[in-house]
N, C-alpha and C. Protein backbone atom coordinates (compact mmCIF):
# COMPACT_ATOMS: atom_id res chain seq x y z
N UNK A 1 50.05 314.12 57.47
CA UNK A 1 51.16 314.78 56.79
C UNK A 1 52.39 314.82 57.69
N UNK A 2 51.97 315.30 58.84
CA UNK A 2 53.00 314.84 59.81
C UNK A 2 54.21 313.86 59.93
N UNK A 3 53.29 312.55 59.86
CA UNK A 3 54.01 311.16 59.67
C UNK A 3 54.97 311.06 58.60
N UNK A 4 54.70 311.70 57.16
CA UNK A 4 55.33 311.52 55.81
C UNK A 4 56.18 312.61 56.01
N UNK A 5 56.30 313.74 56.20
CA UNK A 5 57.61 314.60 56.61
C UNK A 5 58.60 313.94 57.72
N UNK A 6 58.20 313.40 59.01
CA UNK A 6 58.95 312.93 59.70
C UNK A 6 59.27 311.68 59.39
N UNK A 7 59.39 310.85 58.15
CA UNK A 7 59.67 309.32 57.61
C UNK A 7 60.99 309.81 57.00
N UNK A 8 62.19 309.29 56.60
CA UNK A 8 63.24 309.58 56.26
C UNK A 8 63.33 309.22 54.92
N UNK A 9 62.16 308.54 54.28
CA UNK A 9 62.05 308.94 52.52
C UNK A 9 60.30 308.33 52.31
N UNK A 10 60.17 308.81 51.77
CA UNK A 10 58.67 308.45 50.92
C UNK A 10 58.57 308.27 49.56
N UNK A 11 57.94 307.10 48.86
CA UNK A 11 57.53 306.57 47.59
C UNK A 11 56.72 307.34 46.77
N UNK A 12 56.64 307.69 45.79
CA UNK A 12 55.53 308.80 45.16
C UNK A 12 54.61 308.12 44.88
N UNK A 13 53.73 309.03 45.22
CA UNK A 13 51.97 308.63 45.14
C UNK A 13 51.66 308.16 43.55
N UNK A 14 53.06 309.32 42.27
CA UNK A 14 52.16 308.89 40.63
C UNK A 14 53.07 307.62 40.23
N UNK A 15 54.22 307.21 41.04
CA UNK A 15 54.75 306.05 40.41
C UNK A 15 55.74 305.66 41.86
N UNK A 16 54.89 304.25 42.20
CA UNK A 16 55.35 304.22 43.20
C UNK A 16 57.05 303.04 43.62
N UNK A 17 57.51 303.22 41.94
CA UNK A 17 58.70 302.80 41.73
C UNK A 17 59.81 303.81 42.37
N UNK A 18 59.47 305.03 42.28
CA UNK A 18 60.35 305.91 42.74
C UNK A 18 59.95 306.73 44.14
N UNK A 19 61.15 307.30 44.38
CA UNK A 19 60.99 308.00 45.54
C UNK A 19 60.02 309.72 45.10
N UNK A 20 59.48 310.18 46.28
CA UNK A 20 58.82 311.62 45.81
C UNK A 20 60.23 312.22 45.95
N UNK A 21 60.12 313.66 45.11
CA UNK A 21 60.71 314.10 44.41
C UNK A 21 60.25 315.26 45.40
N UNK A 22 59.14 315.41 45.64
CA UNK A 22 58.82 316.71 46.90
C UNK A 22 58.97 316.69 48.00
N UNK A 23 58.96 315.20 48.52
CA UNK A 23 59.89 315.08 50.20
C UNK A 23 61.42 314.96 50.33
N UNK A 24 62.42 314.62 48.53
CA UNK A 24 63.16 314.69 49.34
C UNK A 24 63.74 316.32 48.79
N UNK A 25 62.83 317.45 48.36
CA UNK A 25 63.44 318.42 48.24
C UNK A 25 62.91 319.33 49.38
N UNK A 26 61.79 319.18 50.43
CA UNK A 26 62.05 319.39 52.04
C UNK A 26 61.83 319.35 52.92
N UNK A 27 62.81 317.76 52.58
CA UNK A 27 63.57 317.37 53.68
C UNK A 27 64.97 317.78 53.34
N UNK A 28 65.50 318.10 52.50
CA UNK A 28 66.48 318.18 52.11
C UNK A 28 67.61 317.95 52.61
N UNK A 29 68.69 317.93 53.49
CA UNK A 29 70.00 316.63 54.01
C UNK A 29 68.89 315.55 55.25
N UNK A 30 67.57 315.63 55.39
CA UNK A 30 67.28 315.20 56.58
C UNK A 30 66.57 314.01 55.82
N UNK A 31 66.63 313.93 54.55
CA UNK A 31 66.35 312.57 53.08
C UNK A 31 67.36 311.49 53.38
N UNK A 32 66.71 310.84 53.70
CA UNK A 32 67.73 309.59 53.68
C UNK A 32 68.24 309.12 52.06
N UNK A 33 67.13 309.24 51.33
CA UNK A 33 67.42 308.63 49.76
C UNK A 33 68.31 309.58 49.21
N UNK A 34 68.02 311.09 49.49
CA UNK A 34 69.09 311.72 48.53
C UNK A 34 70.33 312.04 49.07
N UNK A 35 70.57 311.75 50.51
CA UNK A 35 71.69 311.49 51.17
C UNK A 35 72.65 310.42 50.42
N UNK A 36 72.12 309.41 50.68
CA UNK A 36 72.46 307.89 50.26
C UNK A 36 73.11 308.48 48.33
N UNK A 37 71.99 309.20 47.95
CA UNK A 37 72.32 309.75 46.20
C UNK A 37 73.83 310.25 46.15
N UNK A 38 73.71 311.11 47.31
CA UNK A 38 74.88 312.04 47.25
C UNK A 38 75.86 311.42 47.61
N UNK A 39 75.80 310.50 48.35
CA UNK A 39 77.17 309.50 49.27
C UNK A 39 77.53 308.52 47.46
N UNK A 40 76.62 308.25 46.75
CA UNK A 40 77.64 307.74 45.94
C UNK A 40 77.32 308.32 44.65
N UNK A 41 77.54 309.61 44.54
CA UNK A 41 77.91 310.37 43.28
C UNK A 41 76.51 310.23 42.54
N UNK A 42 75.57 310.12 43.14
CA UNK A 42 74.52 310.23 42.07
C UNK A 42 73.55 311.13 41.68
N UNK A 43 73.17 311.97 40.77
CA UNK A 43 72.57 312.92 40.64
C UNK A 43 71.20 312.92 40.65
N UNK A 44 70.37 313.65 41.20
CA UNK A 44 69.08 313.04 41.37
C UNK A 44 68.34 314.16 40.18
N UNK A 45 68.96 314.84 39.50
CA UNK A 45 68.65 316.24 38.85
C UNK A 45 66.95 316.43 39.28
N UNK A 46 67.24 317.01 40.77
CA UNK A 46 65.76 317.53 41.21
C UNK A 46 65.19 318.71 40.91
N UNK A 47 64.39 319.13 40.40
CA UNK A 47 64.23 320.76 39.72
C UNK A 47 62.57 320.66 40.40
N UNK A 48 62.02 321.98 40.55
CA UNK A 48 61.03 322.51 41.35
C UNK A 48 60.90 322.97 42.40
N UNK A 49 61.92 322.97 42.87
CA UNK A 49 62.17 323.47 44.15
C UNK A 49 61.14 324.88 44.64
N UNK A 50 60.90 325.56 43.72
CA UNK A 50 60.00 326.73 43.77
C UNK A 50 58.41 326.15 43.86
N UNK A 51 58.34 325.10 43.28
CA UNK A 51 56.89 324.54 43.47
C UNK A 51 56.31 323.55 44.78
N UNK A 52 57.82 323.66 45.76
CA UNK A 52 57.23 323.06 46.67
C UNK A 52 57.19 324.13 48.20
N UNK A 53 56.52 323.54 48.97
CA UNK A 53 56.48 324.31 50.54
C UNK A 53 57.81 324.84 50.65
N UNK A 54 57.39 326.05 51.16
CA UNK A 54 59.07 326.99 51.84
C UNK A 54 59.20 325.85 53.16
N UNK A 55 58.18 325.36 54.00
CA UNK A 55 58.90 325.21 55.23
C UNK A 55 58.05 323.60 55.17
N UNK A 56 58.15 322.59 56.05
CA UNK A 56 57.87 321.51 56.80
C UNK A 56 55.71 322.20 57.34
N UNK A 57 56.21 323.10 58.00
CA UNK A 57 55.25 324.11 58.48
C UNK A 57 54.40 324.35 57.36
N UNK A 58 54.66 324.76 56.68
CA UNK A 58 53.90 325.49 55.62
C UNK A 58 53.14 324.56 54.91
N UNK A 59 53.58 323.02 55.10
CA UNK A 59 53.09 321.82 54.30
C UNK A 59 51.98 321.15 55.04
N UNK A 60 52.53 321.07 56.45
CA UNK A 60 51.65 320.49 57.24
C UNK A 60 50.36 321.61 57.29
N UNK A 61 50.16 322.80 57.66
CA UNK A 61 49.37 323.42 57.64
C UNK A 61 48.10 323.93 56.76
N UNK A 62 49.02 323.80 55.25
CA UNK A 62 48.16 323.46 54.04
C UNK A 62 47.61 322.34 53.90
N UNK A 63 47.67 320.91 54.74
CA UNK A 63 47.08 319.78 54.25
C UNK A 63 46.32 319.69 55.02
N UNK A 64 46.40 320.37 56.53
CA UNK A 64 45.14 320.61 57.91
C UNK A 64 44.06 321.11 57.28
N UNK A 65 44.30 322.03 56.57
CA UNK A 65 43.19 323.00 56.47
C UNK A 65 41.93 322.44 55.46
């Protein structure tokens, strides 16, 4: 889990046409893809934000266990 938080975007595991939708909401400015979104006006309309890890920490630690 480590590795996939510290990668600067990751592919989603249910369609691996797109980017995950849960790394780049946190990683959030540290996303290279939704950086790149935002540099040219594009909306990524990301919603769930409540359904994912509060912290980096909190993610890695839930996937240790």
């Amino acid at each position: 889990m480590t590795e996939i938080l510290d990668s600067p975007s990751f592919t989603c595991h249910k369609n691996i046409d797109k980017q995950c939708a849960g790394h780049m909401l946190i990683k959030g400015d540290e996303s290279a893809f939704a950086v790149a979104a935002r540099a040219l006006s594009v909306d990524l309309e990301l919603s769930g934000k409540e359904l994912v890890f509060e912290s980096k920490q909190a993610c890695i630690n839930h996937h240790a266990s």
